[in-house]
C-alpha atoms as a PDB file:
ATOM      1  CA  UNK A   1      22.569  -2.306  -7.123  1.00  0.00           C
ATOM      2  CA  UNK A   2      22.877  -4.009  -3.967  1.00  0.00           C
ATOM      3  CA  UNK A   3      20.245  -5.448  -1.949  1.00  0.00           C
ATOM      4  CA  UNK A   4      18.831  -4.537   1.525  1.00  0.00           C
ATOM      5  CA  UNK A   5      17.391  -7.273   3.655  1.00  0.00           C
ATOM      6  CA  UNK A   6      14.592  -6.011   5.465  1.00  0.00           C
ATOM      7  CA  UNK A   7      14.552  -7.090   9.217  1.00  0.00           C
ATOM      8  CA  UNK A   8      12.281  -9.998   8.747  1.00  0.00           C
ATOM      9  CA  UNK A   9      15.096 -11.744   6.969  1.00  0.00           C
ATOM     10  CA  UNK A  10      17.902 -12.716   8.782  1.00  0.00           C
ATOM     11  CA  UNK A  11      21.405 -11.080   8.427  1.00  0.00           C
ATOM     12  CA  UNK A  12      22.664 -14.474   8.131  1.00  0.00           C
ATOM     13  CA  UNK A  13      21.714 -14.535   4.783  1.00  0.00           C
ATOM     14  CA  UNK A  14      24.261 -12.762   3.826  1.00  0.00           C
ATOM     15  CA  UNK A  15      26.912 -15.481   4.588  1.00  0.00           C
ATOM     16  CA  UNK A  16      25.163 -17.488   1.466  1.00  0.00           C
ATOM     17  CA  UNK A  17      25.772 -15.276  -1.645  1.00  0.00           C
ATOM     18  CA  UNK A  18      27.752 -12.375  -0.835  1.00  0.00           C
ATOM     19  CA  UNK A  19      30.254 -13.172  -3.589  1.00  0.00           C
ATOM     20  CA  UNK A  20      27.196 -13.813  -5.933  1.00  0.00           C
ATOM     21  CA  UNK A  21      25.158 -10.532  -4.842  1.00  0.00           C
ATOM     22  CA  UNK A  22      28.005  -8.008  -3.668  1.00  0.00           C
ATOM     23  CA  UNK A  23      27.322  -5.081  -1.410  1.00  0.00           C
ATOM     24  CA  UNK A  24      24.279  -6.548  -0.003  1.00  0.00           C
ATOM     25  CA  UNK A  25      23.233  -5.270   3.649  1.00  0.00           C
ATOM     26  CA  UNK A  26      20.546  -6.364   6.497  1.00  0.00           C
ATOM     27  CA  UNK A  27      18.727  -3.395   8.177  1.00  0.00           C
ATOM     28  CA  UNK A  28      20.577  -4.422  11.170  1.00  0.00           C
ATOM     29  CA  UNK A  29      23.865  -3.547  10.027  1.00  0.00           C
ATOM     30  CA  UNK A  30      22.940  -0.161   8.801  1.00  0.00           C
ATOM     31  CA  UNK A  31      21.381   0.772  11.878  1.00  0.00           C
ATOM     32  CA  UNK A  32      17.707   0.354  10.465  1.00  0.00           C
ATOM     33  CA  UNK A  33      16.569  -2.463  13.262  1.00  0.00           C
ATOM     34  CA  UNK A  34      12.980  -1.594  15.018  1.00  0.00           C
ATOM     35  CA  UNK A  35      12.860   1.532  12.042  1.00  0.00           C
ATOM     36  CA  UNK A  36       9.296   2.329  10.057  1.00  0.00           C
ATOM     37  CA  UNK A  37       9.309   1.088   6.974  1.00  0.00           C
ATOM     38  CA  UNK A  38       8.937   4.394   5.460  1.00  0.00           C
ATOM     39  CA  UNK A  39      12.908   5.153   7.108  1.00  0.00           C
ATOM     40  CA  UNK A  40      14.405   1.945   5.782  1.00  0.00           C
ATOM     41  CA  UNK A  41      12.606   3.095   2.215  1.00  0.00           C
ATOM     42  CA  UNK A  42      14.432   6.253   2.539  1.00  0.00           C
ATOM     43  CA  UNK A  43      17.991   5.055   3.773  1.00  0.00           C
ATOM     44  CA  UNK A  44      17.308   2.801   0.361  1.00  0.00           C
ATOM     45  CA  UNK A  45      16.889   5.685  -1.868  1.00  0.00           C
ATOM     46  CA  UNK A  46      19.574   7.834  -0.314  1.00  0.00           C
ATOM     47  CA  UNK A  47      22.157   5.261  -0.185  1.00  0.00           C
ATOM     48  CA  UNK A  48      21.499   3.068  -3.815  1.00  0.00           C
ATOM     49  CA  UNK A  49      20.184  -0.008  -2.482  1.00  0.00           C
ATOM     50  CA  UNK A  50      17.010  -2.416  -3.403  1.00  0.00           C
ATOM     51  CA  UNK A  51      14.750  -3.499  -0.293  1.00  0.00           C
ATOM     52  CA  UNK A  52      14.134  -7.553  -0.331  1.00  0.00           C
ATOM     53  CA  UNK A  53      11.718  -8.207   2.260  1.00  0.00           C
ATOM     54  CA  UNK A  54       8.590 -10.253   2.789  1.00  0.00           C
ATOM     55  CA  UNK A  55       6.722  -7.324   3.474  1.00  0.00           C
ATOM     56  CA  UNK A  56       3.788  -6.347   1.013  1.00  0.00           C
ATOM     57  CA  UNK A  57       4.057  -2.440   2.897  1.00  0.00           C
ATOM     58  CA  UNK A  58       7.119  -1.907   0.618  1.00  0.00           C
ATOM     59  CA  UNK A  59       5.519  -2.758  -2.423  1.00  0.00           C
ATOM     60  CA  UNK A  60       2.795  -0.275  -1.914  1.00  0.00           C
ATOM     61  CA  UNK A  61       5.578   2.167  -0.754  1.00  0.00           C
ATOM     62  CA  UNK A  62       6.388   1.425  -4.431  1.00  0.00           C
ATOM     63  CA  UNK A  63       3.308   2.090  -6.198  1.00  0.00           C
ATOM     64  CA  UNK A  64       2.856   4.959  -4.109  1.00  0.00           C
ATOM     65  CA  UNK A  65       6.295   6.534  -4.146  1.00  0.00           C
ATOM     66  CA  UNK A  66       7.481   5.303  -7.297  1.00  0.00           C
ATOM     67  CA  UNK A  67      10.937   3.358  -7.541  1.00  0.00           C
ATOM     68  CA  UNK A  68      13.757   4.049  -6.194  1.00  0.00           C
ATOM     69  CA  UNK A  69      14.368   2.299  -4.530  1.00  0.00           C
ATOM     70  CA  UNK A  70      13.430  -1.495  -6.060  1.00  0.00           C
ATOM     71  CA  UNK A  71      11.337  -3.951  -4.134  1.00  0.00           C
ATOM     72  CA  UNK A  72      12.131  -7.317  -4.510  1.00  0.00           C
ATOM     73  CA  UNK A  73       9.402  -9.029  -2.653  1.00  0.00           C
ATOM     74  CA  UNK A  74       9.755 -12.532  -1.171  1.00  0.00           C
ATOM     75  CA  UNK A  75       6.031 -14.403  -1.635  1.00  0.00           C
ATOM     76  CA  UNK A  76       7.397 -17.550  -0.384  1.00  0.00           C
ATOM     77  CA  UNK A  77       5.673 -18.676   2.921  1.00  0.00           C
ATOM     78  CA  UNK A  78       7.458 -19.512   5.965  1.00  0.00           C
ATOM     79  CA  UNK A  79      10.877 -19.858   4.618  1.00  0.00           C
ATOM     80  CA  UNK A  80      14.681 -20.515   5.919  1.00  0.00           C
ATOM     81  CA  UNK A  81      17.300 -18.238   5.920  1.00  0.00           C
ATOM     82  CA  UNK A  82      18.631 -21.438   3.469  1.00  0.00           C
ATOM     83  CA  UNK A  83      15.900 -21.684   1.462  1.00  0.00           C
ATOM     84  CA  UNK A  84      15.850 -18.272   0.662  1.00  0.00           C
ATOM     85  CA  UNK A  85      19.444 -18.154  -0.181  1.00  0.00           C
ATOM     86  CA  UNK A  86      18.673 -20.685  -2.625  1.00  0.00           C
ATOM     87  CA  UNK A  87      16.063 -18.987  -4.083  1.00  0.00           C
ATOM     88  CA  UNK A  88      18.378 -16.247  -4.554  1.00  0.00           C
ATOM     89  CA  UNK A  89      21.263 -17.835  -6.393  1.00  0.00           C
ATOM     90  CA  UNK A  90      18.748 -20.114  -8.283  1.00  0.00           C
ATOM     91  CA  UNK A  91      17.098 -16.904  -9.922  1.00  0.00           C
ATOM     92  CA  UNK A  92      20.141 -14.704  -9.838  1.00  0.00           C
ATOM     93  CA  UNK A  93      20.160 -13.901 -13.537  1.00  0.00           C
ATOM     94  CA  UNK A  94      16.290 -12.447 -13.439  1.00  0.00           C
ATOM     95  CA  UNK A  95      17.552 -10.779  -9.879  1.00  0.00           C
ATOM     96  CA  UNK A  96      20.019  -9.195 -11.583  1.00  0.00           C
ATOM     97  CA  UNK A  97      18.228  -7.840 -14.585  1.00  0.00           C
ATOM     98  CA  UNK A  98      15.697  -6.158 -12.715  1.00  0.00           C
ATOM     99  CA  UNK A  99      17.614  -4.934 -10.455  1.00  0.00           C
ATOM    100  CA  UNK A 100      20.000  -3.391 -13.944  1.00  0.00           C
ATOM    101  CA  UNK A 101      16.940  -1.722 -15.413  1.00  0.00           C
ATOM    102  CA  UNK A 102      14.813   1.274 -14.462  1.00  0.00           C
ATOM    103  CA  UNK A 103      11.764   0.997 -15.972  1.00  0.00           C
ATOM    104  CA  UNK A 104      10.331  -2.037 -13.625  1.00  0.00           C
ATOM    105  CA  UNK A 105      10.208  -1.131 -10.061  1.00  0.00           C
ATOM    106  CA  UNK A 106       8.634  -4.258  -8.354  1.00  0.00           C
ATOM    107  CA  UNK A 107       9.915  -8.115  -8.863  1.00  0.00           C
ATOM    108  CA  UNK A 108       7.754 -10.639  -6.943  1.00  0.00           C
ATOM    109  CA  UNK A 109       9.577 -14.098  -6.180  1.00  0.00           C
ATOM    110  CA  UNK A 110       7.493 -16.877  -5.118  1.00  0.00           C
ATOM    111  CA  UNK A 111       7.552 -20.608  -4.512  1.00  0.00           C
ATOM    112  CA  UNK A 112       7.936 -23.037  -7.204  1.00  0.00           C
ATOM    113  CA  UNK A 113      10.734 -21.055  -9.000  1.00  0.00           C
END
Protein backbone atom coordinates (compact mmCIF):
# COMPACT_ATOMS: atom_id res chain seq x y z
CA UNK A 1 0.00 0.00 0.00
CA UNK A 2 1.46 3.13 -1.00
CA UNK A 3 1.66 6.20 0.89
CA UNK A 4 0.04 9.67 0.41
CA UNK A 5 1.88 12.70 1.65
CA UNK A 6 -0.46 15.07 2.92
CA UNK A 7 0.25 18.73 1.77
CA UNK A 8 2.12 19.72 4.83
CA UNK A 9 4.92 17.48 3.69
CA UNK A 10 6.74 18.36 0.86
CA UNK A 11 6.56 16.45 -2.52
CA UNK A 12 10.19 16.46 -2.41
CA UNK A 13 10.13 13.76 -0.22
CA UNK A 14 9.52 11.61 -2.58
CA UNK A 15 12.97 11.95 -4.30
CA UNK A 16 14.39 10.15 -0.90
CA UNK A 17 12.80 6.63 -0.86
CA UNK A 18 10.80 6.05 -3.80
CA UNK A 19 12.67 2.83 -4.58
CA UNK A 20 12.29 1.91 -0.81
CA UNK A 21 8.41 2.92 -0.54
CA UNK A 22 7.06 2.45 -4.26
CA UNK A 23 3.94 4.13 -5.51
CA UNK A 24 4.05 6.79 -3.01
CA UNK A 25 2.22 10.22 -3.99
CA UNK A 26 2.02 13.99 -2.50
CA UNK A 27 -1.53 15.53 -2.56
CA UNK A 28 -0.10 17.83 -5.03
CA UNK A 29 0.41 15.44 -7.67
CA UNK A 30 -2.98 13.93 -7.45
CA UNK A 31 -4.65 17.08 -7.65
CA UNK A 32 -5.54 17.17 -3.80
CA UNK A 33 -3.56 20.72 -3.06
CA UNK A 34 -5.83 23.40 -0.97
CA UNK A 35 -8.55 20.07 -0.65
CA UNK A 36 -10.49 19.34 2.96
CA UNK A 37 -9.11 16.79 4.59
CA UNK A 38 -12.20 14.84 4.47
CA UNK A 39 -11.53 14.78 0.16
CA UNK A 40 -7.91 13.73 0.43
CA UNK A 41 -9.39 10.87 3.05
CA UNK A 42 -11.65 9.85 0.36
CA UNK A 43 -9.30 9.97 -2.82
CA UNK A 44 -7.23 7.58 -0.14
CA UNK A 45 -9.89 5.09 0.21
CA UNK A 46 -10.98 5.10 -3.40
CA UNK A 47 -7.64 4.86 -4.85
CA UNK A 48 -5.60 2.25 -2.12
CA UNK A 49 -3.35 4.58 -0.56
CA UNK A 50 -2.25 5.37 3.30
CA UNK A 51 -2.32 9.23 4.32
CA UNK A 52 1.20 10.28 6.15
CA UNK A 53 0.72 13.63 7.37
CA UNK A 54 1.40 15.65 10.49
CA UNK A 55 -2.06 16.30 10.89
CA UNK A 56 -3.89 14.89 14.09
CA UNK A 57 -7.53 15.67 11.86
CA UNK A 58 -6.71 12.41 9.99
CA UNK A 59 -6.31 10.38 12.86
CA UNK A 60 -9.66 11.27 14.21
CA UNK A 61 -10.96 10.83 10.58
CA UNK A 62 -9.71 7.35 11.61
CA UNK A 63 -11.35 6.68 14.75
CA UNK A 64 -14.32 8.13 13.39
CA UNK A 65 -14.48 6.56 9.95
CA UNK A 66 -12.68 3.53 10.60
CA UNK A 67 -9.57 2.51 8.35
CA UNK A 68 -9.24 2.59 5.17
CA UNK A 69 -7.52 4.27 4.53
CA UNK A 70 -4.25 4.01 7.15
CA UNK A 71 -2.90 7.03 8.94
CA UNK A 72 0.53 7.12 9.48
CA UNK A 73 0.96 10.14 11.61
CA UNK A 74 4.22 12.11 11.82
CA UNK A 75 4.59 13.40 15.79
CA UNK A 76 7.92 14.73 15.11
CA UNK A 77 8.08 18.59 15.61
CA UNK A 78 9.31 20.91 13.11
CA UNK A 79 11.00 18.55 10.83
CA UNK A 80 12.94 18.54 7.25
CA UNK A 81 11.82 17.14 4.28
CA UNK A 82 15.45 15.12 5.14
CA UNK A 83 14.80 14.30 8.38
CA UNK A 84 11.68 12.86 7.66
CA UNK A 85 12.98 10.80 4.89
CA UNK A 86 15.21 9.39 7.34
CA UNK A 87 12.76 8.61 9.63
CA UNK A 88 11.13 6.79 6.97
CA UNK A 89 13.81 4.43 5.74
CA UNK A 90 15.11 4.08 9.39
CA UNK A 91 11.64 2.48 10.45
CA UNK A 92 10.74 1.02 7.11
CA UNK A 93 10.27 -2.53 8.34
CA UNK A 94 7.47 -1.39 11.16
CA UNK A 95 6.15 1.06 8.10
CA UNK A 96 5.73 -1.70 6.17
CA UNK A 97 4.02 -4.10 8.50
CA UNK A 98 1.38 -1.86 9.38
CA UNK A 99 0.81 -0.73 6.43
CA UNK A 100 0.53 -5.08 5.31
CA UNK A 101 -2.06 -5.70 8.00
CA UNK A 102 -5.69 -4.72 8.49
CA UNK A 103 -6.47 -4.97 11.81
CA UNK A 104 -4.37 -1.68 13.05
CA UNK A 105 -5.51 1.42 11.42
CA UNK A 106 -3.33 4.20 13.07
CA UNK A 107 0.75 4.10 13.40
CA UNK A 108 2.14 7.15 15.27
CA UNK A 109 5.96 7.94 14.50
CA UNK A 110 7.67 10.24 16.73
CA UNK A 111 11.10 11.56 17.62
CA UNK A 112 13.68 9.49 19.15
CA UNK A 113 13.03 6.45 16.85
Amino acid sequence: MPLLFDQNISYRILKAFSADFPGCKQVREVGLEGKTDREIWNWAKENGFAIASFDSDFVDLSILLKSPPKVVWFRLGNSSTNHIAQILLSRKNEILDFLSHEQEGILKIESGF
